[in-house]
Protein backbone atom coordinates (compact mmCIF):
# COMPACT_ATOMS: atom_id res chain seq x y z
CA UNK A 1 74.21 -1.27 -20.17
CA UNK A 2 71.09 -1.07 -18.08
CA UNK A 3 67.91 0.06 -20.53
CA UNK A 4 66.67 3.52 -20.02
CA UNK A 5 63.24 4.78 -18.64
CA UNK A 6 62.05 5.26 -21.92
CA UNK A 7 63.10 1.84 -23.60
CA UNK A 8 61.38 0.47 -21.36
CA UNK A 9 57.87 2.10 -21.75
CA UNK A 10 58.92 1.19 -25.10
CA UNK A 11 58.83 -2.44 -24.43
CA UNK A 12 55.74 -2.91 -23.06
CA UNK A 13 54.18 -0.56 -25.21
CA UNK A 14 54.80 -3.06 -27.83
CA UNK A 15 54.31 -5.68 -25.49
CA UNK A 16 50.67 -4.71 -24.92
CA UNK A 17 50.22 -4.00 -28.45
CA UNK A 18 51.43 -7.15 -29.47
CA UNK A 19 49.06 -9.00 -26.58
CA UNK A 20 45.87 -6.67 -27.20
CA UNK A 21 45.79 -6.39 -30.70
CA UNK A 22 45.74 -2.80 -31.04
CA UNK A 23 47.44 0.67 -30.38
CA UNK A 24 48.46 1.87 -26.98
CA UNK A 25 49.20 5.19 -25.98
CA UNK A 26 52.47 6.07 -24.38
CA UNK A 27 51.00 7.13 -20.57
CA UNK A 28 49.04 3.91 -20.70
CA UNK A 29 51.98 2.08 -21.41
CA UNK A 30 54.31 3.94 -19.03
CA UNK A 31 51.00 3.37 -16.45
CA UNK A 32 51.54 -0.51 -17.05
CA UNK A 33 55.25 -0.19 -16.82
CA UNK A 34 54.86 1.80 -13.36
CA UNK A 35 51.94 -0.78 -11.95
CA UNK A 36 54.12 -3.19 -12.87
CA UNK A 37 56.98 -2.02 -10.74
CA UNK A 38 54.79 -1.61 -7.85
CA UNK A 39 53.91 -4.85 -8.02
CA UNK A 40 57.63 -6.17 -8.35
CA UNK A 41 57.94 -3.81 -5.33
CA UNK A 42 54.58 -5.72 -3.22
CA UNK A 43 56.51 -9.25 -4.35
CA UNK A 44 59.74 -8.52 -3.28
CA UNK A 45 58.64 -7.18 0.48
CA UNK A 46 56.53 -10.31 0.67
CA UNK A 47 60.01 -12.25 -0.32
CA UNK A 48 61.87 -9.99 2.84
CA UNK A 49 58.83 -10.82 4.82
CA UNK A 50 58.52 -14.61 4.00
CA UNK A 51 62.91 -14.74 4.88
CA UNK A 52 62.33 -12.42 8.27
CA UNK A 53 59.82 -15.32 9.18
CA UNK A 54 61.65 -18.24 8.62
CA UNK A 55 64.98 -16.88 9.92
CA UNK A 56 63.07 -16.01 13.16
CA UNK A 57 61.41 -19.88 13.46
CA UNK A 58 65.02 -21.14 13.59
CA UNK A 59 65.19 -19.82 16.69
CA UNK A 60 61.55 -20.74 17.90
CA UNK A 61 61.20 -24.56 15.63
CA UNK A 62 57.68 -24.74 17.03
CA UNK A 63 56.45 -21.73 16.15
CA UNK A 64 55.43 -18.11 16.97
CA UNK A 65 52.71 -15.87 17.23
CA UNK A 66 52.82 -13.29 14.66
CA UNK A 67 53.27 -9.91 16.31
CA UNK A 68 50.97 -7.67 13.53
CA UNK A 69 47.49 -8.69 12.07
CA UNK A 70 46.03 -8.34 8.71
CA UNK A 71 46.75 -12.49 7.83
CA UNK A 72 44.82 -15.09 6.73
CA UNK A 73 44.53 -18.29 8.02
CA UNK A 74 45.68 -21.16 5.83
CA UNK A 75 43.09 -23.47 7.19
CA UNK A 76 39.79 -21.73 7.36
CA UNK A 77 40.78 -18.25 5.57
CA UNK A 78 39.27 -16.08 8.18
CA UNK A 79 41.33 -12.95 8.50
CA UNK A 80 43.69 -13.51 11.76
CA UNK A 81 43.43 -10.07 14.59
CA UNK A 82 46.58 -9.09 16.59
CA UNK A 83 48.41 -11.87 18.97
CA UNK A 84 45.43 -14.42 17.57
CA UNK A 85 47.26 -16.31 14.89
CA UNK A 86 50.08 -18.67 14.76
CA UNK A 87 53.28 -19.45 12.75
CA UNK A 88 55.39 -22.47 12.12
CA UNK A 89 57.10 -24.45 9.23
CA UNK A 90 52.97 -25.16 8.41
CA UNK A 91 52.53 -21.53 7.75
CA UNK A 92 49.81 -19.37 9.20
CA UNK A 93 46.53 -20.30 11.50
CA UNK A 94 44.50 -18.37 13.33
CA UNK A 95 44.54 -19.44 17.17
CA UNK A 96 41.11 -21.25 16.93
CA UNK A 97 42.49 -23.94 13.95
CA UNK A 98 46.03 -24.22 15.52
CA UNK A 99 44.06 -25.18 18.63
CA UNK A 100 42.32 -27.88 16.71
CA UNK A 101 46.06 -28.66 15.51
CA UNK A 102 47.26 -29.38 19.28
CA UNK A 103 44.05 -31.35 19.95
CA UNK A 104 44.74 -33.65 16.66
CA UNK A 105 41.66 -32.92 15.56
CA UNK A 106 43.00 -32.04 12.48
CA UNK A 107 46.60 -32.06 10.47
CA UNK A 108 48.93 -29.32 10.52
CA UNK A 109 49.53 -30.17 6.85
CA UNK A 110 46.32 -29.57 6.18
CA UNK A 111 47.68 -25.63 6.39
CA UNK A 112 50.42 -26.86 3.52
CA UNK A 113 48.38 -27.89 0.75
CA UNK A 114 44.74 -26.51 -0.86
CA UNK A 115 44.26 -29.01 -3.19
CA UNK A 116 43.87 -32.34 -0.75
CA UNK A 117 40.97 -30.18 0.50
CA UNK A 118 37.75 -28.59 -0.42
CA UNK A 119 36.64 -25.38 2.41
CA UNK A 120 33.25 -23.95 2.27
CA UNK A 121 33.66 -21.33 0.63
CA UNK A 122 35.30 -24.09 -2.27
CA UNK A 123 32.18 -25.46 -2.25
CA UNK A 124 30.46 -22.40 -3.01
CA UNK A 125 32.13 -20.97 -5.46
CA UNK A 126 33.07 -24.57 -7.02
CA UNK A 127 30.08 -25.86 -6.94
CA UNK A 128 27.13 -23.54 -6.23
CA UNK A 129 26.37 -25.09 -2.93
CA UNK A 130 25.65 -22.69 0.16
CA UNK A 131 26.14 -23.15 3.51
CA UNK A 132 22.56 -24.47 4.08
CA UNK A 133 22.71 -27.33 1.22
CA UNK A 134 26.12 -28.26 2.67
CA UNK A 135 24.71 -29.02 6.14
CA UNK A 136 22.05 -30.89 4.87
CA UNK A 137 24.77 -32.73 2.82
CA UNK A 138 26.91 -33.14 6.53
CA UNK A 139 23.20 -33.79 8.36
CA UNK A 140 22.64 -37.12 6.33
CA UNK A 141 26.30 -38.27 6.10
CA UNK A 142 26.37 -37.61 2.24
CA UNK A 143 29.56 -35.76 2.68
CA UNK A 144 32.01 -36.08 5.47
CA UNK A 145 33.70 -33.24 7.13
CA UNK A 146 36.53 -32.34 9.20
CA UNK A 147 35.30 -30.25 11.57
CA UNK A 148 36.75 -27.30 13.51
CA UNK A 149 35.44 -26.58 16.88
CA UNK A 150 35.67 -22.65 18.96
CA UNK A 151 34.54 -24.09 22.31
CA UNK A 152 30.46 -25.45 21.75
CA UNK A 153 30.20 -23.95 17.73
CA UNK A 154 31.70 -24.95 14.42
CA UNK A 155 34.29 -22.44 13.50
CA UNK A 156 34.71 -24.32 10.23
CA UNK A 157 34.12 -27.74 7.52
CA UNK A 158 37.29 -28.71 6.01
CA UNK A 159 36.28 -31.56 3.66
CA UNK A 160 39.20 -33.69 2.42
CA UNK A 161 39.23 -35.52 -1.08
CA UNK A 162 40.75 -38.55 0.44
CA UNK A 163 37.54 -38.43 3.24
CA UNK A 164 35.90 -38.32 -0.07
CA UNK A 165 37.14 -40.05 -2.64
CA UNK A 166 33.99 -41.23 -4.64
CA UNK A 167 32.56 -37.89 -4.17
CA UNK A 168 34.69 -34.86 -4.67
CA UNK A 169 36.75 -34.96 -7.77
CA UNK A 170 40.64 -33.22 -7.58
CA UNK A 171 41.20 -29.99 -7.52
CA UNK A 172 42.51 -29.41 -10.79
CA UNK A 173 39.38 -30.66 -12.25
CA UNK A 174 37.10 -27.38 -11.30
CA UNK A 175 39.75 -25.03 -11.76
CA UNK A 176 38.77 -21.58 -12.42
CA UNK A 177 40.10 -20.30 -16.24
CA UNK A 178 41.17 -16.42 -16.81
CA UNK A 179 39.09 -14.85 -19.71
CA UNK A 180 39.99 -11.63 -21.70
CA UNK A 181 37.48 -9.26 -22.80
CA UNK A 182 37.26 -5.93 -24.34
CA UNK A 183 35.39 -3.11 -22.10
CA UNK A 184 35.05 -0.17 -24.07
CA UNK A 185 38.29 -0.55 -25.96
CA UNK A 186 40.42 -1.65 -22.90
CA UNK A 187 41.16 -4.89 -22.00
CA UNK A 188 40.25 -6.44 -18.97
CA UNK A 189 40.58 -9.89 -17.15
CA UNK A 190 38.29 -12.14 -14.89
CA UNK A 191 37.82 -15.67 -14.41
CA UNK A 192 35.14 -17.80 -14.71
CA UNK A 193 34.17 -21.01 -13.49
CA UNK A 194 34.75 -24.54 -14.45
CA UNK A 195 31.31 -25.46 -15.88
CA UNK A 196 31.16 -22.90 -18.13
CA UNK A 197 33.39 -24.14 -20.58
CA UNK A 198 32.27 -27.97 -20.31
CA UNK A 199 29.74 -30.56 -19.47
CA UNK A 200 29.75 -30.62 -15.75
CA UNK A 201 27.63 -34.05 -15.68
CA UNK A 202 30.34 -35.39 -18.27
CA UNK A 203 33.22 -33.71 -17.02
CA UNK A 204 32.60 -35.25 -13.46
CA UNK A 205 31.25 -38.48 -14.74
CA UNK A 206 31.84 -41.36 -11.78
CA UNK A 207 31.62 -38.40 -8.86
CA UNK A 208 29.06 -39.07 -6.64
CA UNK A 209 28.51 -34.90 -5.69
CA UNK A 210 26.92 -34.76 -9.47
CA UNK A 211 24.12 -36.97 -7.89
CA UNK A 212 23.07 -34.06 -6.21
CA UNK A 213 23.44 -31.31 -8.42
CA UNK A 214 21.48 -29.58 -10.95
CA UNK A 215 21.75 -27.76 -13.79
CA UNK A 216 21.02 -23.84 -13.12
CA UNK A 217 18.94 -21.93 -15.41
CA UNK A 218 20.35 -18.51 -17.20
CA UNK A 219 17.75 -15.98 -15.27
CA UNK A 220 19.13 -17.70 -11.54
CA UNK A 221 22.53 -17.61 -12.76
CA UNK A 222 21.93 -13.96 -13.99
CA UNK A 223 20.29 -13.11 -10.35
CA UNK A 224 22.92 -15.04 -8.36
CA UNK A 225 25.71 -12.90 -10.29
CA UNK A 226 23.76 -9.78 -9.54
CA UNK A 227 23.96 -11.26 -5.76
CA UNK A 228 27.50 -11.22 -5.13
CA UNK A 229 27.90 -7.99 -8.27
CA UNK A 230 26.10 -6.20 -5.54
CA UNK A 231 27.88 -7.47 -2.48
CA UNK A 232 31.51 -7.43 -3.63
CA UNK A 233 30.49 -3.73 -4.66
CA UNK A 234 29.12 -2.87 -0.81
CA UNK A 235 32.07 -4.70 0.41
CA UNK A 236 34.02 -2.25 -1.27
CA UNK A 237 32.25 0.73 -0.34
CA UNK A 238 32.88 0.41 3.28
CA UNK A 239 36.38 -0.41 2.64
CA UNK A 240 36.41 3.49 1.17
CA UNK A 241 34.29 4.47 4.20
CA UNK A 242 36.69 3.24 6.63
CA UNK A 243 39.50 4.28 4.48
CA UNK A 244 38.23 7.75 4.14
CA UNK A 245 37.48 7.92 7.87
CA UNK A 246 40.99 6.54 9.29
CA UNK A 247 42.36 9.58 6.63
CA UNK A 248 40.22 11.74 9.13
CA UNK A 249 41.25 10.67 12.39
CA UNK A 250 45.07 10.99 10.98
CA UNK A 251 44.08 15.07 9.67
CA UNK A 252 42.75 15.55 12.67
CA UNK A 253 45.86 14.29 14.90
């Protein structure tokens, strides 16, 4: 017999008790157990989605442009617009990086697999190096990119470990680690980066990209966080704007 509604607030009531260490209430647990089911929900249209896709390719082996927008581009991550992106058995790319595809400029399997690869925005939040350290780095040859071209300008730097071998360690070496923390008697998660729970210098011993690092003091680290604190949270607030104003434009129609 199939559990009922109740059993299984039930479960993750204890489930969450069990996990946080203390009492739950029974709407926060039958919150969890709803959030949860959304989520199974998200997963399983993705799954649909993901099938619909590669039943269609059958029929086009090549590939085909997506007809909606609203995906990101498994090569430089920009968000794809409508009839500008492209599908095939490498996934996803916007129409600038699947042109560099055609030209050989760069692999298709490049699309398949993050972690040959580093992209800018890996080095950044990796390593701490912006845009304007990394091409000095390119400048004077000290790393080596692979570079994506929209007509006369760089779309993108994809920088590939085995272009790099002595310089940029594997991925799985500055993995990111989840961290659980107690806000206000609620427990929340985040992650944090690598080099906060070792010795970067000895944890990247032999890597030539140490060379040209340093370490960062507390007060910068505590500003830099306030940086991107401050820009996730305007990032969000014109998400709301525009979401508030589309809700407009549809009570107005």
């Amino acid at each position: 017999m199939s559990k009922s509604h109740e059993e299984h607030v039930q479960e993750m009531k204890n489930i969450m008790e069990r996990e946080g260490g203390k009492e739950v209430t029974w709407d926060e647990a039958e919150e969890a157990f709803a959030n949860l089911g959304r989520y199974a929900n998200l997963i399983y249209e993705f799954a649909l989605e993901d099938r619909r896709r590669k039943n269609k390719l059958r029929e086009f082996p090549k590939g085909y442009i997506l007809e909606s927008r609203g995906y990101s581009c498994a090569i430089c991550g920009n968000s794809t617009q409508e009839n500008e992106n492209w599908y095939d058995q490498y996934g996803i790319k916007c129409s600038i990086c699947q042109k560099a595809i055609n030209r050989k400029e760069i692999l298709p399997s490049i699309a398949k697999n993050r972690d040959n690869r580093y992209s800018e925005y890996d080095m950044e939040s990796d390593f701490n190096v912006n845009k304007k350290k990394l091409k000095e780095w390119i400048e004077a040859g000290i790393i080596k990119p692979r570079t994506v071209m929209d007509g006369s300008r760089v779309h993108c730097h994809i920088f590939l470990i085995k272009d790099n071998k002595d310089f940029l360690p594997q991925r799985k070496m500055v993995k990111s680690y989840m961290v659980k923390e107690d806000r206000n008697g609620e427990t929340w998660y985040h992650s944090e980066p690598w080099y906060r729970f070792v010795d970067p210098f000895e944890h990247l011993k032999g890597y030539r990209i140490m060379e040209h690092m340093r370490v960062v003091s507390p007060e910068e680290m505590a500003e830099r966080e306030a940086e991107e604190k401050k820009r996730l949270e305007n990032r969000y607030a014109r998400r709301e704007a525009k979401k508030r104003v589309k809700m407009k434009r549809k009570k107005k129609s």
